[in-house]
PDB file of N, CA and C in Angstrom:
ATOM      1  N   UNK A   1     -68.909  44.135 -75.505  1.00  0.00           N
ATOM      2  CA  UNK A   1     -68.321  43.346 -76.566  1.00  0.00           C
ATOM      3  C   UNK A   1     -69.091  42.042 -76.708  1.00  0.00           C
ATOM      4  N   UNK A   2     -69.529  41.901 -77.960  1.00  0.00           N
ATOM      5  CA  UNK A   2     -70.500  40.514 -78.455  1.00  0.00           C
ATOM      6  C   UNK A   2     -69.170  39.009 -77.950  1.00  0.00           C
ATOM      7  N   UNK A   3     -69.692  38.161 -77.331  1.00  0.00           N
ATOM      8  CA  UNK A   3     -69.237  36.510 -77.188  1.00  0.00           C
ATOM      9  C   UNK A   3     -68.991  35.856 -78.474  1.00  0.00           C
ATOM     10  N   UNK A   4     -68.539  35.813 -79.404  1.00  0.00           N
ATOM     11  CA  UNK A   4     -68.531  35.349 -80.715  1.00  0.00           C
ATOM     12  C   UNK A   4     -68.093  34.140 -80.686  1.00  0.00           C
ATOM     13  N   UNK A   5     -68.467  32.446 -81.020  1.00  0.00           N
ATOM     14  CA  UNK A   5     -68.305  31.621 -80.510  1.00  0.00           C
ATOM     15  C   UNK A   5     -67.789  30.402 -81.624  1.00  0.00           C
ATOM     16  N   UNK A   6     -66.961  29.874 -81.814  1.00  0.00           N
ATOM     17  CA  UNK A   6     -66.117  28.856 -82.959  1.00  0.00           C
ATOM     18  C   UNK A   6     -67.333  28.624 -83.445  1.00  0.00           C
ATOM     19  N   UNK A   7     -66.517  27.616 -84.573  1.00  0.00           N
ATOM     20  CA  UNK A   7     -67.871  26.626 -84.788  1.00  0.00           C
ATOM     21  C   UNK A   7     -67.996  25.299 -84.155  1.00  0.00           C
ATOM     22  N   UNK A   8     -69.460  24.907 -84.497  1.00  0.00           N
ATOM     23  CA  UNK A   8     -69.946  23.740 -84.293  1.00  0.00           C
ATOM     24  C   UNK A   8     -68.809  22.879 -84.069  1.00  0.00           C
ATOM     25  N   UNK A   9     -68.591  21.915 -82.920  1.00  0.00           N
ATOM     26  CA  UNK A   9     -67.363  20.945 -82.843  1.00  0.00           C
ATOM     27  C   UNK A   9     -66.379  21.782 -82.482  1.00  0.00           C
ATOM     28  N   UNK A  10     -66.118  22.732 -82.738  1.00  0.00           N
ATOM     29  CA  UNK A  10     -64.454  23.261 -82.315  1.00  0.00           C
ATOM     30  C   UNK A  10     -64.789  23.982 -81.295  1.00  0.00           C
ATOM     31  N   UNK A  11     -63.032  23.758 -80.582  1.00  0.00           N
ATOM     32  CA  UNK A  11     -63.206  24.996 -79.049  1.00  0.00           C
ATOM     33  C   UNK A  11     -61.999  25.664 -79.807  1.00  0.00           C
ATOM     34  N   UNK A  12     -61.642  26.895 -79.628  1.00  0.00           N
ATOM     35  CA  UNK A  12     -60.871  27.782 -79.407  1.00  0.00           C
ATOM     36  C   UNK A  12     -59.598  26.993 -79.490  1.00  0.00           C
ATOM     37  N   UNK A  13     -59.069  26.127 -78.509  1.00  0.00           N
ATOM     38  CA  UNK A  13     -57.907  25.781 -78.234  1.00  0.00           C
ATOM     39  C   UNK A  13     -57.869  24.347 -79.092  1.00  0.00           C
ATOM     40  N   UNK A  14     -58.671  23.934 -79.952  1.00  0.00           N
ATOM     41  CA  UNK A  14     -58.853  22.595 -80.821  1.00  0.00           C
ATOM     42  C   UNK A  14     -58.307  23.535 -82.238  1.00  0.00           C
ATOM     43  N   UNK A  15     -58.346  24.564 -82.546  1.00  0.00           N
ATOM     44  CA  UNK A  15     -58.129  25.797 -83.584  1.00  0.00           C
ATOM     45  C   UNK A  15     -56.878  26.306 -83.515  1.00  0.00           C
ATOM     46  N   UNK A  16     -56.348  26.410 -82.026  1.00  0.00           N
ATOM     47  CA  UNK A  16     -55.515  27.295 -82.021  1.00  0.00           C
ATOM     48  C   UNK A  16     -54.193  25.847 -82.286  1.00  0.00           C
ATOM     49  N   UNK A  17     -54.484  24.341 -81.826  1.00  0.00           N
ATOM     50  CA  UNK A  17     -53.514  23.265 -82.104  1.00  0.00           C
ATOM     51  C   UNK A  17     -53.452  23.193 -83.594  1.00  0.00           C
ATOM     52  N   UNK A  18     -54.306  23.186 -84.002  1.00  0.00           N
ATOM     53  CA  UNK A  18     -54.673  23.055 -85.610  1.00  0.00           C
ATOM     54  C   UNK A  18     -53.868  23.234 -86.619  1.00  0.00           C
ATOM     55  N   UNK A  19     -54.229  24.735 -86.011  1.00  0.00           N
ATOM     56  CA  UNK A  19     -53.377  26.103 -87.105  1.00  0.00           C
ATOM     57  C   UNK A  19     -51.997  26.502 -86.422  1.00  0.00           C
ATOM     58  N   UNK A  20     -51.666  25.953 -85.221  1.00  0.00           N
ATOM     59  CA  UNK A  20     -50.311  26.542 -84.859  1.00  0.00           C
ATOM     60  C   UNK A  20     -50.123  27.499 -84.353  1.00  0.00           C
ATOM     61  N   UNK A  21     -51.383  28.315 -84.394  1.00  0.00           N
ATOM     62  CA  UNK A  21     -51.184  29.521 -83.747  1.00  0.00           C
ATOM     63  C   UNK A  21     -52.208  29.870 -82.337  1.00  0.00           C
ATOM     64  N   UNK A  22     -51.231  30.524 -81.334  1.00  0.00           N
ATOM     65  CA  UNK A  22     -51.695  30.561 -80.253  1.00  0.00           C
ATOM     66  C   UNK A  22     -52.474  32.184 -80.105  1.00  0.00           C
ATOM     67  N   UNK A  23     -52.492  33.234 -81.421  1.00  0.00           N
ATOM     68  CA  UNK A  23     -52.927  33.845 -81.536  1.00  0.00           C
ATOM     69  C   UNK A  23     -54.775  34.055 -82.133  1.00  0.00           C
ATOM     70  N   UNK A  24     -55.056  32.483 -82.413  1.00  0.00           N
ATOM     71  CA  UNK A  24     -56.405  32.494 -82.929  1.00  0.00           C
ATOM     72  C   UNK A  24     -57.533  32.982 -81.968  1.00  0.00           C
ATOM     73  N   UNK A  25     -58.433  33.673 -82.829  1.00  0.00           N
ATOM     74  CA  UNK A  25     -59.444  34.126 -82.112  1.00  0.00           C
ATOM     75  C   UNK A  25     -60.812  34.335 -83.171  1.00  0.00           C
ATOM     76  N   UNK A  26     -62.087  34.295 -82.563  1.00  0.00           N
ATOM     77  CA  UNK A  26     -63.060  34.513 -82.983  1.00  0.00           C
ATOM     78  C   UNK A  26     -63.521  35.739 -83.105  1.00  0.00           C
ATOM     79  N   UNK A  27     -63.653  36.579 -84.749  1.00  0.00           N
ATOM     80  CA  UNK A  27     -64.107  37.686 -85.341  1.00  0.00           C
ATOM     81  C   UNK A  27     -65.770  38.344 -85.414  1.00  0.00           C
ATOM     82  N   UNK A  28     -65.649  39.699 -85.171  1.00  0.00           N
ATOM     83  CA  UNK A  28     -67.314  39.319 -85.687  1.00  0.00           C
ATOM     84  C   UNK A  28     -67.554  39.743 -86.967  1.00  0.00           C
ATOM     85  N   UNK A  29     -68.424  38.876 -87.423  1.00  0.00           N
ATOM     86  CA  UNK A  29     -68.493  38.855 -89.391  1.00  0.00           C
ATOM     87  C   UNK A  29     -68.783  40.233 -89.299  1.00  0.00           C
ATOM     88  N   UNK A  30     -69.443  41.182 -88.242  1.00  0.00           N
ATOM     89  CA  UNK A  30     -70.387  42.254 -89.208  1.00  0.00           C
ATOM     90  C   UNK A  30     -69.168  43.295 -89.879  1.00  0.00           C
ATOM     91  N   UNK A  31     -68.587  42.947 -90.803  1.00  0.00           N
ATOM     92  CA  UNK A  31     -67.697  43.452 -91.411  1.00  0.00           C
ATOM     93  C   UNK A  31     -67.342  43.392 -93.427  1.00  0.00           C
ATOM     94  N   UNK A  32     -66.606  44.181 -94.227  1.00  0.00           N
ATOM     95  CA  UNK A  32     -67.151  44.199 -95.661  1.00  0.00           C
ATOM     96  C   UNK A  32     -66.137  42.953 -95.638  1.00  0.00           C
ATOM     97  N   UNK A  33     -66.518  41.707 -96.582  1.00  0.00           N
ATOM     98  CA  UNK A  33     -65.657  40.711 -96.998  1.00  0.00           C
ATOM     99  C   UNK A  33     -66.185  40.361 -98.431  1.00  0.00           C
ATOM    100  N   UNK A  34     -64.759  40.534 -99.473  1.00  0.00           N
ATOM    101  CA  UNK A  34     -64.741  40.532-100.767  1.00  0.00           C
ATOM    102  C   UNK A  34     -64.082  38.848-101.077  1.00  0.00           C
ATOM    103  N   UNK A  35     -64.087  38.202-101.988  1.00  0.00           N
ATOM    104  CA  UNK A  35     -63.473  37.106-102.641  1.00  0.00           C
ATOM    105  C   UNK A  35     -62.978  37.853-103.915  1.00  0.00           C
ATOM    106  N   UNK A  36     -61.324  37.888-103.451  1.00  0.00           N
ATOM    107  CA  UNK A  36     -60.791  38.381-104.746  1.00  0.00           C
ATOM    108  C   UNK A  36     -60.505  37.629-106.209  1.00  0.00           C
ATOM    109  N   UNK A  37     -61.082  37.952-107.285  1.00  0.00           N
ATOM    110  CA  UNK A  37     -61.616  37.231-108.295  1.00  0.00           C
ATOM    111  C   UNK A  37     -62.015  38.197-109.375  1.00  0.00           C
ATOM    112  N   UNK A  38     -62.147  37.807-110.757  1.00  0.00           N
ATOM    113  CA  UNK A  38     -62.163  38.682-111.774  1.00  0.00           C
ATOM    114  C   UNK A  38     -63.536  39.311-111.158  1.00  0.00           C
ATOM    115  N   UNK A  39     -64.606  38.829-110.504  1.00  0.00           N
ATOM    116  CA  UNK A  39     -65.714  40.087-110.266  1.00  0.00           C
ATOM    117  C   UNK A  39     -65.666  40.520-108.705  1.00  0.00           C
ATOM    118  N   UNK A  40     -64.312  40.462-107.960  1.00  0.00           N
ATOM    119  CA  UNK A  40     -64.455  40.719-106.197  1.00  0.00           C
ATOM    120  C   UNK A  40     -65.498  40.533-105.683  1.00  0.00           C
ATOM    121  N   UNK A  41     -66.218  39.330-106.139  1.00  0.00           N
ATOM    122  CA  UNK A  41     -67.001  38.568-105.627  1.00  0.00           C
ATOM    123  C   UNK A  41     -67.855  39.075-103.852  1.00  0.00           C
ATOM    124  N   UNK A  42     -68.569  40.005-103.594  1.00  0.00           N
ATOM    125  CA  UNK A  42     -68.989  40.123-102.007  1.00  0.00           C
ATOM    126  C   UNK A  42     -69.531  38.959-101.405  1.00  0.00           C
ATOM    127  N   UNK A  43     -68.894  38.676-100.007  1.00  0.00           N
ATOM    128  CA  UNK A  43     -69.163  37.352 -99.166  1.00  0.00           C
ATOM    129  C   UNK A  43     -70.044  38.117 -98.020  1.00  0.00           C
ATOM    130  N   UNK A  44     -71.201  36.968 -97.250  1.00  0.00           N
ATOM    131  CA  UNK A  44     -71.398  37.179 -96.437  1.00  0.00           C
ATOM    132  C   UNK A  44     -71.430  36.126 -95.336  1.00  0.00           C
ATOM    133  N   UNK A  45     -69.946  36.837 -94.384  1.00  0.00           N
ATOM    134  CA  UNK A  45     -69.696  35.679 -93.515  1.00  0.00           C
ATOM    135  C   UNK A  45     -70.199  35.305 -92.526  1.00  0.00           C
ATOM    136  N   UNK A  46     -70.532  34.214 -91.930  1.00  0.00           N
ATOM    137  CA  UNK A  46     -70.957  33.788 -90.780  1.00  0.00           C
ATOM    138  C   UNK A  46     -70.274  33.956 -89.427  1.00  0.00           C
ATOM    139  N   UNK A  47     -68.749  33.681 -90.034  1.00  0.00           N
ATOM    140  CA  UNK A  47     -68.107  33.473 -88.769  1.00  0.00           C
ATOM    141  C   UNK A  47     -66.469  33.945 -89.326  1.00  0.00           C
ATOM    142  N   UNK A  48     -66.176  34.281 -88.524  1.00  0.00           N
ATOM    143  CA  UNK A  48     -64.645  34.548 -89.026  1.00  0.00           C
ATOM    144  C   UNK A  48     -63.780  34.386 -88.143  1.00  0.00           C
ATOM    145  N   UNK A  49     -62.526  33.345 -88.810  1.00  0.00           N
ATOM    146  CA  UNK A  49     -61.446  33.410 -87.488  1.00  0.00           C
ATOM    147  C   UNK A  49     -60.426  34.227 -87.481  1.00  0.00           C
ATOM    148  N   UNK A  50     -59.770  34.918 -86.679  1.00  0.00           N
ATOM    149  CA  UNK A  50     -58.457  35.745 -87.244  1.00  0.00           C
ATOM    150  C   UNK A  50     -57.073  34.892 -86.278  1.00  0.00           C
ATOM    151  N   UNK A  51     -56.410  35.176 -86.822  1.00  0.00           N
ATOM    152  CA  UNK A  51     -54.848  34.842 -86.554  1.00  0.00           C
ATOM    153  C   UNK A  51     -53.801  35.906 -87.073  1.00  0.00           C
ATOM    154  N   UNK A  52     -53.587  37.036 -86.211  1.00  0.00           N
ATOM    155  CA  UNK A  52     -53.049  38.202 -86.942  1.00  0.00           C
ATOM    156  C   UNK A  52     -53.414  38.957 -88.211  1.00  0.00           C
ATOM    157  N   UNK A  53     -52.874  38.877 -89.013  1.00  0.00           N
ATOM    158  CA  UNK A  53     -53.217  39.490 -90.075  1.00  0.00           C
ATOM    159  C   UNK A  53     -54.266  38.729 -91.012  1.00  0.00           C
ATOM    160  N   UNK A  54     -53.987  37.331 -90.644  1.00  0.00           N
ATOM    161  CA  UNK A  54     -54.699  36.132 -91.563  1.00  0.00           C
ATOM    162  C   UNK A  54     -55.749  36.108 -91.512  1.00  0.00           C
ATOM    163  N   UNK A  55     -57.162  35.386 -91.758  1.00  0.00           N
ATOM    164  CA  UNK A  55     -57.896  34.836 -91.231  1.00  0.00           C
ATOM    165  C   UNK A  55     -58.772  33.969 -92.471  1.00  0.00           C
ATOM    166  N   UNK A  56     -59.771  33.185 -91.262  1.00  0.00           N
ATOM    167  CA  UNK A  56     -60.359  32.108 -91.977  1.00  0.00           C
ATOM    168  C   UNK A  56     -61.847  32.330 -92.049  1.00  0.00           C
ATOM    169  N   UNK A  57     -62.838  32.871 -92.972  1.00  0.00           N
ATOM    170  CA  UNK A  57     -64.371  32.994 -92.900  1.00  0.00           C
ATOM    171  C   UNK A  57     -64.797  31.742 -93.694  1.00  0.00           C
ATOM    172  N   UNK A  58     -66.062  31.517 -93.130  1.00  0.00           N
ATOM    173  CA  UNK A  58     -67.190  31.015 -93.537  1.00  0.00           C
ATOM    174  C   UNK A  58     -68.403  31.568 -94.139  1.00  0.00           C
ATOM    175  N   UNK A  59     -68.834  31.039 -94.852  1.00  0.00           N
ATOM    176  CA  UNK A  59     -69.807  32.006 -95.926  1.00  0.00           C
ATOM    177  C   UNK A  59     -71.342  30.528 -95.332  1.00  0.00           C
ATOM    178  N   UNK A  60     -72.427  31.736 -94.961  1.00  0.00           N
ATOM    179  CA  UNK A  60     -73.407  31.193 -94.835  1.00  0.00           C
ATOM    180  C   UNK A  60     -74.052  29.823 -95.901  1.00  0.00           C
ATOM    181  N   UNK A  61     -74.163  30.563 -96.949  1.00  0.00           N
ATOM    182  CA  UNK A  61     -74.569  29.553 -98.409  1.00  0.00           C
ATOM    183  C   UNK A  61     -73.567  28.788 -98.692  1.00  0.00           C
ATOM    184  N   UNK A  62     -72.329  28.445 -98.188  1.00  0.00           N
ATOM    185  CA  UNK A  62     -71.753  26.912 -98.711  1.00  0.00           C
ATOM    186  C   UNK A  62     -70.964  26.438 -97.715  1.00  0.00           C
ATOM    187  N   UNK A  63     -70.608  25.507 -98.140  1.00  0.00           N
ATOM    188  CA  UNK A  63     -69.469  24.662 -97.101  1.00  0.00           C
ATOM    189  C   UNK A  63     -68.392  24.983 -97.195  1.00  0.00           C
ATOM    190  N   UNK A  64     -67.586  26.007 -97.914  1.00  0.00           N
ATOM    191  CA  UNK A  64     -66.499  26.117 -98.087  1.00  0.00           C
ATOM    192  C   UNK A  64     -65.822  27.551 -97.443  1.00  0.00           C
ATOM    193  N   UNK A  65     -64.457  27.284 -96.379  1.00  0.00           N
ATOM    194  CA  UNK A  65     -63.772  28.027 -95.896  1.00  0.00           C
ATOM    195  C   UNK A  65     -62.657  29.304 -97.029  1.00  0.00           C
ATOM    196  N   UNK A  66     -63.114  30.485 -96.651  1.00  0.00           N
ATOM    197  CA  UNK A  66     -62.261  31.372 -97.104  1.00  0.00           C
ATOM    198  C   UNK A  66     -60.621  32.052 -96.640  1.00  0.00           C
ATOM    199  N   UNK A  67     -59.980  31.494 -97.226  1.00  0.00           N
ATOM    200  CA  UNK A  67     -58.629  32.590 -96.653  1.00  0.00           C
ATOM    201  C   UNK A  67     -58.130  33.854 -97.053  1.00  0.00           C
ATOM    202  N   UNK A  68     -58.013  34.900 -96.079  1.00  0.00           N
ATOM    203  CA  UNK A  68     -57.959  35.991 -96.633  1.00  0.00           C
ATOM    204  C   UNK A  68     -56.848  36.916 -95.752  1.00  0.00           C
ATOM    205  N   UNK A  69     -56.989  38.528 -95.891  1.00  0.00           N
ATOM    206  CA  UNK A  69     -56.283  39.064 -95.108  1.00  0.00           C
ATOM    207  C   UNK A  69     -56.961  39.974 -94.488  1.00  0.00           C
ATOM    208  N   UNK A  70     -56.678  40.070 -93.162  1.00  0.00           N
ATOM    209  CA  UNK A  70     -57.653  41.689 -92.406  1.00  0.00           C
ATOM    210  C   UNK A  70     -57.010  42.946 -92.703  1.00  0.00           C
ATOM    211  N   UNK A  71     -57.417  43.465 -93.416  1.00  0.00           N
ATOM    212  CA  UNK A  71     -57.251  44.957 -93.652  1.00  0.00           C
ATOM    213  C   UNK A  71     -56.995  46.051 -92.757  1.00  0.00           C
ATOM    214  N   UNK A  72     -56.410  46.649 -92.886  1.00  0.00           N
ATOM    215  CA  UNK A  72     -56.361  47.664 -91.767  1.00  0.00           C
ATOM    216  C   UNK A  72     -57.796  48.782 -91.023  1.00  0.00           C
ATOM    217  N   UNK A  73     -58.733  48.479 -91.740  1.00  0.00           N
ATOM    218  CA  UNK A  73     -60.061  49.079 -92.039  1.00  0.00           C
ATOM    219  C   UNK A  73     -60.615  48.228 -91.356  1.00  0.00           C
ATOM    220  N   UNK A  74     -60.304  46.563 -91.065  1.00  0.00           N
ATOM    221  CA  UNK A  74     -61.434  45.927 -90.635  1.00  0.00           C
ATOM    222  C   UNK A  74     -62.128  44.869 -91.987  1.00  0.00           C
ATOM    223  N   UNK A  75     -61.773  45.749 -92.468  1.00  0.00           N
ATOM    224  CA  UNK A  75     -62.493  44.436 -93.856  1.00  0.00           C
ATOM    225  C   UNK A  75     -61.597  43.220 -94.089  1.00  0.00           C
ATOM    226  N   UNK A  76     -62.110  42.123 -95.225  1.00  0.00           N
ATOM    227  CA  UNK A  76     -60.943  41.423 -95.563  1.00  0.00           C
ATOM    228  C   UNK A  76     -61.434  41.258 -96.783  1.00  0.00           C
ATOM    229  N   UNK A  77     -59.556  40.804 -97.594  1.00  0.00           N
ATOM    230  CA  UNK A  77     -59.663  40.161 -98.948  1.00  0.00           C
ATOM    231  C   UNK A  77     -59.491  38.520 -98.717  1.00  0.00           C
ATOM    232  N   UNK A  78     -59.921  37.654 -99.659  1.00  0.00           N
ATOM    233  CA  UNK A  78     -59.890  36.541 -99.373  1.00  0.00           C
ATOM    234  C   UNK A  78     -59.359  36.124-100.562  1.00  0.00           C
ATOM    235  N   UNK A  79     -58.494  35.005-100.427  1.00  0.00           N
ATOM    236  CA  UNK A  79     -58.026  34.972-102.302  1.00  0.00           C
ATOM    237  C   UNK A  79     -58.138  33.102-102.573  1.00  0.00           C
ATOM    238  N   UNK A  80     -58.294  32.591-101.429  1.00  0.00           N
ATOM    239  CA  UNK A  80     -58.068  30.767-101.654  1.00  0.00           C
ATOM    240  C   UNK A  80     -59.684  30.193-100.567  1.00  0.00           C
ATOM    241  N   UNK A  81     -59.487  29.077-101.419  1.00  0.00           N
ATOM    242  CA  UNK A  81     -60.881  28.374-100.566  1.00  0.00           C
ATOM    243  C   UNK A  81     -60.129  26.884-100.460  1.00  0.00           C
ATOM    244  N   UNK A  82     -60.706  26.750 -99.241  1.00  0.00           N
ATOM    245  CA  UNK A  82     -60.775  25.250 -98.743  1.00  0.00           C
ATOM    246  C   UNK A  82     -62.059  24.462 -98.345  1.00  0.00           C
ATOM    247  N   UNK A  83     -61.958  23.287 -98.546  1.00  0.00           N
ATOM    248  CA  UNK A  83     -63.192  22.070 -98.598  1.00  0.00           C
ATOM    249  C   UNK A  83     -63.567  22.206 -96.959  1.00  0.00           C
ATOM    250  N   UNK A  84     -62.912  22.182 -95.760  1.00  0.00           N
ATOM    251  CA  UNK A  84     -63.206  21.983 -94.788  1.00  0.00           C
ATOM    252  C   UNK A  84     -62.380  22.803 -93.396  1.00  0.00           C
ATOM    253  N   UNK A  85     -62.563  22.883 -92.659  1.00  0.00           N
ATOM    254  CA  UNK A  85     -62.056  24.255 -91.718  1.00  0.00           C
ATOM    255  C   UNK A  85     -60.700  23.483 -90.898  1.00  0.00           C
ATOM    256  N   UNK A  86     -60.561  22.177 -90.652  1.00  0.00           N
ATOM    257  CA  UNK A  86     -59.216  21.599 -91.060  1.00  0.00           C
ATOM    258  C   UNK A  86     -58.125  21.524 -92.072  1.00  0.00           C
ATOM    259  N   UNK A  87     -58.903  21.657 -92.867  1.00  0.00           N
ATOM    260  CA  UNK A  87     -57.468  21.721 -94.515  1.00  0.00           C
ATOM    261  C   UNK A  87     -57.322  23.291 -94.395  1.00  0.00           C
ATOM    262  N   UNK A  88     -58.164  24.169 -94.215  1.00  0.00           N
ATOM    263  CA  UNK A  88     -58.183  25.547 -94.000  1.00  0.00           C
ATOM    264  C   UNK A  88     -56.784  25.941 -93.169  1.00  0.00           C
ATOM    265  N   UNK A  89     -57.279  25.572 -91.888  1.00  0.00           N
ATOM    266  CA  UNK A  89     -56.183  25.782 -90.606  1.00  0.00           C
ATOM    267  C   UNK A  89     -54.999  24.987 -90.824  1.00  0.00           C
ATOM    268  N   UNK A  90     -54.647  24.223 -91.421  1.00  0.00           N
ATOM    269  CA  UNK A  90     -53.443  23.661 -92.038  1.00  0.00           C
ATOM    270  C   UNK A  90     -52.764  24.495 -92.931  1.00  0.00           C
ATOM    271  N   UNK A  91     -53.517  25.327 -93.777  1.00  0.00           N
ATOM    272  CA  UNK A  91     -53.308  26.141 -94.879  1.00  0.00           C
ATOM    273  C   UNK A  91     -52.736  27.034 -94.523  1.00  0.00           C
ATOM    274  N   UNK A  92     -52.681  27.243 -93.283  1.00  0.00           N
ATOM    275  CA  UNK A  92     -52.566  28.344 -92.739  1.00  0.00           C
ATOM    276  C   UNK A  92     -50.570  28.386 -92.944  1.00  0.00           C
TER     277      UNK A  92
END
């Protein structure tokens, strides 16, 4: 099993105070992630956090956090964006 590691600045347990949940954990992107939107937009994430069903990706090309849902397949839909991976985990 790959080490998949937060991001930059965050530990695990700085994420898991954040968002409230003691279920957070680090995903591995290599998985299909859509931005649901009049064209289901395909993402390619860097990093992905999950929290049960929830989770939070990062998209290589911008600064902005995705919220979405994990699919039962492994994939996710994502339907809201946030400015920063704090307003994200609040969002939560």
């Amino acid at each position: 099993m790959e080490d998949h590691q937060p991001p930059d600045g965050w530990t695990l347990q700085q994420i898991r105070d954040v968002s409230g949940d003691a279920r957070a954990e680090v995903l591995s992107p290599d998985r299909a992630v859509v931005y649901y939107d009049a064209d289901d937009e395909a993402l390619h994430p860097t990093l992905i956090l999950g929290f049960g069903v929830l989770c939070i990706v990062k998209v290589s090309d911008d600064d902005y956090w995705y919220m979405g849902s994990l699919n039962d397949d492994g994939s996710v839909i994502c339907w809201s964006i946030y400015g920063d991976l704090h307003e994200a985990l609040r969002g939560l």
